[in-house]
Each structure stands twice: as structure tokens, then as C-alpha cells.
Protein backbone atom coordinates (compact mmCIF):
# COMPACT_ATOMS: atom_id res chain seq x y z
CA UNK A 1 -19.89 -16.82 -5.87
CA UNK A 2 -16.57 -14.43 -5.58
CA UNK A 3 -15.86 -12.49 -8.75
CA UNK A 4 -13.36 -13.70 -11.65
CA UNK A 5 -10.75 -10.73 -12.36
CA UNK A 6 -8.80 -11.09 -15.76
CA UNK A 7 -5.26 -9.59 -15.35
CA UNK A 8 -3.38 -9.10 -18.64
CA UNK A 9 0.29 -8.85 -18.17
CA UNK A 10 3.47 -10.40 -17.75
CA UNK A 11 2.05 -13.90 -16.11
CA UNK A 12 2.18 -15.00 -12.20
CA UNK A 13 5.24 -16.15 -10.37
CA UNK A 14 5.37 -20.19 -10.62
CA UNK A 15 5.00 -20.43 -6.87
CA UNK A 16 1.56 -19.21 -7.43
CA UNK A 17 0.13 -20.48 -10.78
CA UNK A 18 0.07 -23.34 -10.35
CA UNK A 19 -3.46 -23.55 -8.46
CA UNK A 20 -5.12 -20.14 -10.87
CA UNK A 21 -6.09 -20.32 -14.16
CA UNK A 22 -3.46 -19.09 -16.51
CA UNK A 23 -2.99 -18.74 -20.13
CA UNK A 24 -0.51 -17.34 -22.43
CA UNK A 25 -1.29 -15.56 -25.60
CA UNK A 26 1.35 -14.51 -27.93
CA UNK A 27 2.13 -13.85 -32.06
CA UNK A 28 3.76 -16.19 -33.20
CA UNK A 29 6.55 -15.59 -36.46
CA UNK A 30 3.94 -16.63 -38.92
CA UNK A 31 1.76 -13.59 -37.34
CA UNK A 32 -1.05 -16.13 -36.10
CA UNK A 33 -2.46 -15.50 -32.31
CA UNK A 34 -1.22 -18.37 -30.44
CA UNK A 35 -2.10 -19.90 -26.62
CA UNK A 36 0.00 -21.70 -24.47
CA UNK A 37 -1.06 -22.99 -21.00
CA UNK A 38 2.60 -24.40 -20.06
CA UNK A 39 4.47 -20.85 -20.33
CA UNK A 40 3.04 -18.56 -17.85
CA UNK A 41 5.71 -17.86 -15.26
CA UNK A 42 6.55 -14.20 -14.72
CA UNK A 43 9.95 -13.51 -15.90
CA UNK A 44 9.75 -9.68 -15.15
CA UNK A 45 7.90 -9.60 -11.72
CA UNK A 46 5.36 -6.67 -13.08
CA UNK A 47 2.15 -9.15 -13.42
CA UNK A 48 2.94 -11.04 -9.93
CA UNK A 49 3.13 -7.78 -8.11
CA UNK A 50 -0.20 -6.22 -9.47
CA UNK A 51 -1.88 -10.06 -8.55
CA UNK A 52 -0.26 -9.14 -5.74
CA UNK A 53 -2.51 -5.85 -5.06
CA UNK A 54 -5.40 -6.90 -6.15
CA UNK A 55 -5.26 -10.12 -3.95
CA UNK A 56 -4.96 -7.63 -1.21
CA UNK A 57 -7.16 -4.93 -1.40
CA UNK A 58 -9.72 -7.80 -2.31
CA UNK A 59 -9.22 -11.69 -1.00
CA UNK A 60 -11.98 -13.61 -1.99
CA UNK A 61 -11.18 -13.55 -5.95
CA UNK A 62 -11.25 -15.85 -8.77
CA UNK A 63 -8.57 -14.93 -10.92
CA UNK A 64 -7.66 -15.92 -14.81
CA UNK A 65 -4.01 -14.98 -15.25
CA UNK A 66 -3.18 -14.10 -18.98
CA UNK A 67 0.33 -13.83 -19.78
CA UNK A 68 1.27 -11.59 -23.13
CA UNK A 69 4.38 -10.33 -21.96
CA UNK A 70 7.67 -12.95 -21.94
CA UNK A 71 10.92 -11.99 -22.96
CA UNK A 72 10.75 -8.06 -24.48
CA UNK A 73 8.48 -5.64 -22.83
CA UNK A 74 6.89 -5.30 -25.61
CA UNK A 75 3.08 -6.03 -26.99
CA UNK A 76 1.19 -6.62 -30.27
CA UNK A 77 -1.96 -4.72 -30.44
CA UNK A 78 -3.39 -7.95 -31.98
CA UNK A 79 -2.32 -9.84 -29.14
CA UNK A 80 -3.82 -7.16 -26.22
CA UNK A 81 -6.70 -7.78 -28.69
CA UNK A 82 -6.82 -11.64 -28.27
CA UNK A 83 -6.41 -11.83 -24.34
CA UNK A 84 -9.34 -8.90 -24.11
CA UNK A 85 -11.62 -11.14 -26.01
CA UNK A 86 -10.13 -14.36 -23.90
CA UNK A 87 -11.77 -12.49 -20.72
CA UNK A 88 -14.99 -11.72 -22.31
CA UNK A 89 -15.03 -15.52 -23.53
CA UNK A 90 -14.37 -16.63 -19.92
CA UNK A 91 -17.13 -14.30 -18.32
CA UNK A 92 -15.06 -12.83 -16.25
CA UNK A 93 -16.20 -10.02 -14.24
CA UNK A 94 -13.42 -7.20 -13.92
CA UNK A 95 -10.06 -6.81 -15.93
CA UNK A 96 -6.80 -4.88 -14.79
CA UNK A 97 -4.64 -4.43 -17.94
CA UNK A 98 -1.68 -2.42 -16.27
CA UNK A 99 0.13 -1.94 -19.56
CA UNK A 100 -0.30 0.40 -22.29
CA UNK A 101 0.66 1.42 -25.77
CA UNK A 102 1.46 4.14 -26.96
CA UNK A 103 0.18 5.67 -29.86
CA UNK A 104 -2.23 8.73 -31.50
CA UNK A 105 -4.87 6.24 -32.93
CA UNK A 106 -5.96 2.96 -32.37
CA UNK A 107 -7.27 0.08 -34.48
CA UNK A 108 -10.96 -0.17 -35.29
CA UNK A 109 -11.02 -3.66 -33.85
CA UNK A 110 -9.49 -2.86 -30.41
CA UNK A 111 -11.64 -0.01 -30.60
CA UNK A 112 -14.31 -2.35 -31.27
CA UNK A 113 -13.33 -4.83 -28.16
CA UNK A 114 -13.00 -2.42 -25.70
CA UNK A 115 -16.58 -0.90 -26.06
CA UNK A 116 -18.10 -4.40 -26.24
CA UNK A 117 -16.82 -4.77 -22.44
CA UNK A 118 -17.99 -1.58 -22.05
CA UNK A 119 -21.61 -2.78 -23.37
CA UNK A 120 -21.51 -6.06 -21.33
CA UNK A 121 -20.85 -3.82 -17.66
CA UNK A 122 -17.21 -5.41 -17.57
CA UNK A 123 -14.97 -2.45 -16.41
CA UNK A 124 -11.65 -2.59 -17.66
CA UNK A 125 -9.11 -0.75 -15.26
CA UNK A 126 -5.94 0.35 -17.31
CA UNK A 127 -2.99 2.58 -15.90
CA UNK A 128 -2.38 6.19 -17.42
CA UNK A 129 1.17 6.62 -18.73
CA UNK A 130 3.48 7.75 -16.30
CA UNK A 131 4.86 11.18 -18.45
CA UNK A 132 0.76 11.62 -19.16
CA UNK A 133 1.02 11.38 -22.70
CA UNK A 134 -1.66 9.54 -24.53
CA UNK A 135 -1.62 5.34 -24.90
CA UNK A 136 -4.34 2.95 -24.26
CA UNK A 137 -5.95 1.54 -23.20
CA UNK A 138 -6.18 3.71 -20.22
CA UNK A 139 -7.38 6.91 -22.72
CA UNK A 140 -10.19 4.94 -24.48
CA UNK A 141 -13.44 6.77 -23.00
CA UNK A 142 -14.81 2.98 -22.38
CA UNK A 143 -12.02 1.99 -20.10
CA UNK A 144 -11.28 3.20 -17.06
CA UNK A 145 -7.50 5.14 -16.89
CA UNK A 146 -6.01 5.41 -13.51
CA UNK A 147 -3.12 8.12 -12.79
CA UNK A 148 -1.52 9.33 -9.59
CA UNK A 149 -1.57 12.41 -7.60
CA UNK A 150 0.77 13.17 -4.69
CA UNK A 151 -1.10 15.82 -3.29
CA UNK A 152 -1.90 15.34 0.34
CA UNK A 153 -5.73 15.49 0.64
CA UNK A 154 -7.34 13.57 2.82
CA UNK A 155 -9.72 12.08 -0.17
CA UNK A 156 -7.54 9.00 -1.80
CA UNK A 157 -9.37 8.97 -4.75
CA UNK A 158 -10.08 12.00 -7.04
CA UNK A 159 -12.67 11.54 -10.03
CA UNK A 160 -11.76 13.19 -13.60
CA UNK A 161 -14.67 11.50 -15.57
CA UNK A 162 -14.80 11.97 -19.35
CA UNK A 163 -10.68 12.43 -19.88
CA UNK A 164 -7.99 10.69 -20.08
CA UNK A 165 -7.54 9.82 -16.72
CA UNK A 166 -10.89 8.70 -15.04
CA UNK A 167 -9.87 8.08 -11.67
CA UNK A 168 -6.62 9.56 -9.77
CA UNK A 169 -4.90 7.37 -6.66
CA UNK A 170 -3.21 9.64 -4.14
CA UNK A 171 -0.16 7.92 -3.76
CA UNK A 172 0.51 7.94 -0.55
CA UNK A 173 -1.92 4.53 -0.29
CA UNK A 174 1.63 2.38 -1.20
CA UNK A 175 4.18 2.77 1.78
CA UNK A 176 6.72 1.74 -0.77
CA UNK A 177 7.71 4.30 -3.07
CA UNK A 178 9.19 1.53 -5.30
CA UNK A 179 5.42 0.65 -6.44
CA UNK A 180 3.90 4.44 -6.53
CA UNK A 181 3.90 3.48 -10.57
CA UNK A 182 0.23 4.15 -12.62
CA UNK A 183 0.47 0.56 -13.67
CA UNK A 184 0.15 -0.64 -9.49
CA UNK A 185 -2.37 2.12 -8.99
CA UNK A 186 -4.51 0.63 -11.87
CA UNK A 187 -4.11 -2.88 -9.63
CA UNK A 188 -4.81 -1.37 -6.43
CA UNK A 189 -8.20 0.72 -7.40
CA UNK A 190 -9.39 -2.73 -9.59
CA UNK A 191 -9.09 -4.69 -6.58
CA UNK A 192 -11.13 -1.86 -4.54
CA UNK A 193 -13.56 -1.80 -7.54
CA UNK A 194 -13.74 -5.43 -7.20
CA UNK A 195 -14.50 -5.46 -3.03
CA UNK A 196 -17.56 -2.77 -3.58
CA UNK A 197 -18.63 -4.97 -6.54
CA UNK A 198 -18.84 -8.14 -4.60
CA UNK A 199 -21.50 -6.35 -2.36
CA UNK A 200 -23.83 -5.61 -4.85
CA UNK A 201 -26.22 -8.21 -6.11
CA UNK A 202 -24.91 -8.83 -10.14
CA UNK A 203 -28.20 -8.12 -11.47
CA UNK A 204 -28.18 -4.66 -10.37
CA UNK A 205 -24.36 -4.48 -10.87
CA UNK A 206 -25.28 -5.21 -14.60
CA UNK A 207 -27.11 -1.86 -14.59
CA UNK A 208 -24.71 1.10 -15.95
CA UNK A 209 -26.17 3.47 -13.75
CA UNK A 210 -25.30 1.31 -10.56
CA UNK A 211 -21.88 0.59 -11.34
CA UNK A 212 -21.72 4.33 -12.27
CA UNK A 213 -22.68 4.90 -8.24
CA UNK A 214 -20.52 1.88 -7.59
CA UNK A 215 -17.49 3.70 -8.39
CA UNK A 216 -17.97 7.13 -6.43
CA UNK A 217 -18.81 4.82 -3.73
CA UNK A 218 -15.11 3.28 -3.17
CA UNK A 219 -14.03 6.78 -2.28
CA UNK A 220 -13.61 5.58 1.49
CA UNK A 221 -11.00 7.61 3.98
């Protein structure tokens, strides 16, 4: 059975949505969490391209598309909060959240959501901020934060385990230089994440250790 990825973000163009699972999650004025299964056309692009990657890197994907982005670019914690716990509800296997907010402290309860994926072996891939100052969830020590480097080495992926940034993406992997963003680099190394994943057997993918090895294993020349 091929892996369900969870992308949080601004939706999937309507040319493609209509055949993947898509929600949309957003706070409504009386500051209730509300979902809406009729609104999930991009309107900025941003989601649709890092589908885009992922789809890629990896083809054989099951994908739940949830939308928390329409017309400001602009989140509620609360509502990052409700589409995390929509992916855990859904058993999904993966999530790319290639957004971030920025901020010095977080809230116990997105705190609390992000190590319970932790707990259940779902990796969360989030981009680091592009001025590397501190947002998350890319610096939460439970989710994985992916940065860039432009240095030419011949390895494509650097490992910085235990900071901020966990993984870096030599950016030289995207020919166009209008995608060498951290939020597309957090797409591209989830969907080579989610192609090593997809040859290992889930029960010992469900083993921390494993999917600790699983990672230093996608650094492939």
C-alpha cells in the first residue's frame, strides 16, 4: 500500500483536487475551528508547487491536501494546530508543513501535538526560515527543519541533528532558482524521505531507531 503524505498549506490547484483528498481548515470570526471540503483551490500557487515536488521526487503517493491558507498569508496557531491533529486522525504517514511562524515561544498544545507525531514515528518535515531566525515548526526538536546551503559539495544533503535546522538541501538540486526557497526544500527532502520509507517494511519503520537510519540513508549522490 503507497504511503499517505499530509501537506498543510495553501490547498492544490483545482485541476488537480479534484481526484485527492482535500480539506480546508480555517477560524472562523466567532474563533471556532472550522472545515470545509468545497474551498480548497490554491489561490497563491505555494501548496500546488510543493505537491508538485513531492509528487516528483516520490510518485506512488497517497496524498490528503489540507488547505489553511486562503486569502492573507497568514495562519492561526490554533488552526496549524487543527490540520496537525487532522493528519494524525487520518493515519497518515509523513507530513510536509512548508510554512512557519514566527515567534520566541510556542503554545503548550502545539507543543503538545507536535511530540505526539513525534511518539507515533510520523515525521513532520517543516522549512527553516529563510533569514534563519527562529519559527516553527521547523525549530521544534520533534520536527524535522530543513534549510539550504549553496555550497558546492558533492554530498546534497548535510545533517545538523539536535538544532534548529536538522537537515540542510544543497541547493543546487532545483535548476530553477525561482524555487531554491526553505519552504520547496522542506517538499523536496519529504518526498525523498517518503521514497526510502516506502522500502522499508512499516513495522520496522515504526521503530525510532530505523527511521533514525532511514534518514542518513537518503543521502544518495
Amino acid at each position: 500500500m503507497a504511503l499517505r503524505i499530509g501537506i498543510i498549506d495553501t490547498g492544490l490547484n483545482c485541476d488537480v483536487h479534484e481526484s485527492i483528498e482535500s480539506i480546508f481548515l480555517y477560524k472562523d470570526d466567532d474563533g471556532t475551528i472550522k472545515l470545509d471540503r468545497d474551498v480548497v483551490g490554491d489561490t497563491f500557487g505555494h501548496g500546488t508547487i510543493c505537491y508538485t515536488i513531492i509528487k516528483e521526487e516520490c510518485p506512488s503517493l497517497n496524498f490528503l491536501i489540507v488547505k489553511i491558507i486562503s486569502d492573507q498569508y497568514f495562519v492561526h496557531e490554533q488552526v496549524l494546530i487543527a490540520a496537525i491533529e487532522k493528519c494524525l486522525e487520518e493515519k497518515v504517514d509523513l507530513i510536509n508543513i512548508s510554512l512557519g511562524i514566527r515567534t520566541r515561544k510556542i503554545s503548550s498544545h502545539l507543543n503538545k501535538v507536535l511530540y505526539r507525531a513525534h511518539n507515533l514515528n510520523i515525521p513532520i518535515i517543516s522549512p527553516a526560515h529563510q533569514d534563519h531566525l527562529r519559527c516553527f515548526p521547523a525549530s521544534h526538536p520533534a520536527v524535522y527543519g530543513v534549510g539550504l546551503t549553496y555550497k558546492p559539495d558533492k554530498n546534497k544533503i548535510i545533517y545538523c541533528f539536535n538544532s534548529d535546522v536538522d537537515i540542510l538541501l544543497n541547493a543546487f538540486y532545483f535548476t530553477n532558482p525561482i524555487v531554491q526557497a526553505t519552504s520547496f526544500a522542506s517538499a523536496k527532502v519529504a518526498g525523498m524521505i517518503a521514497n526510502t520509507m516506502q522500502k522499508i517494511d512499516k513495522t520496522e519503520r515504526l521503530k525510532s531507531e530505523t527511521f533514525l537510519r532511514l534518514l542518513k540513508d537518503i543521502n544518495i549522490s
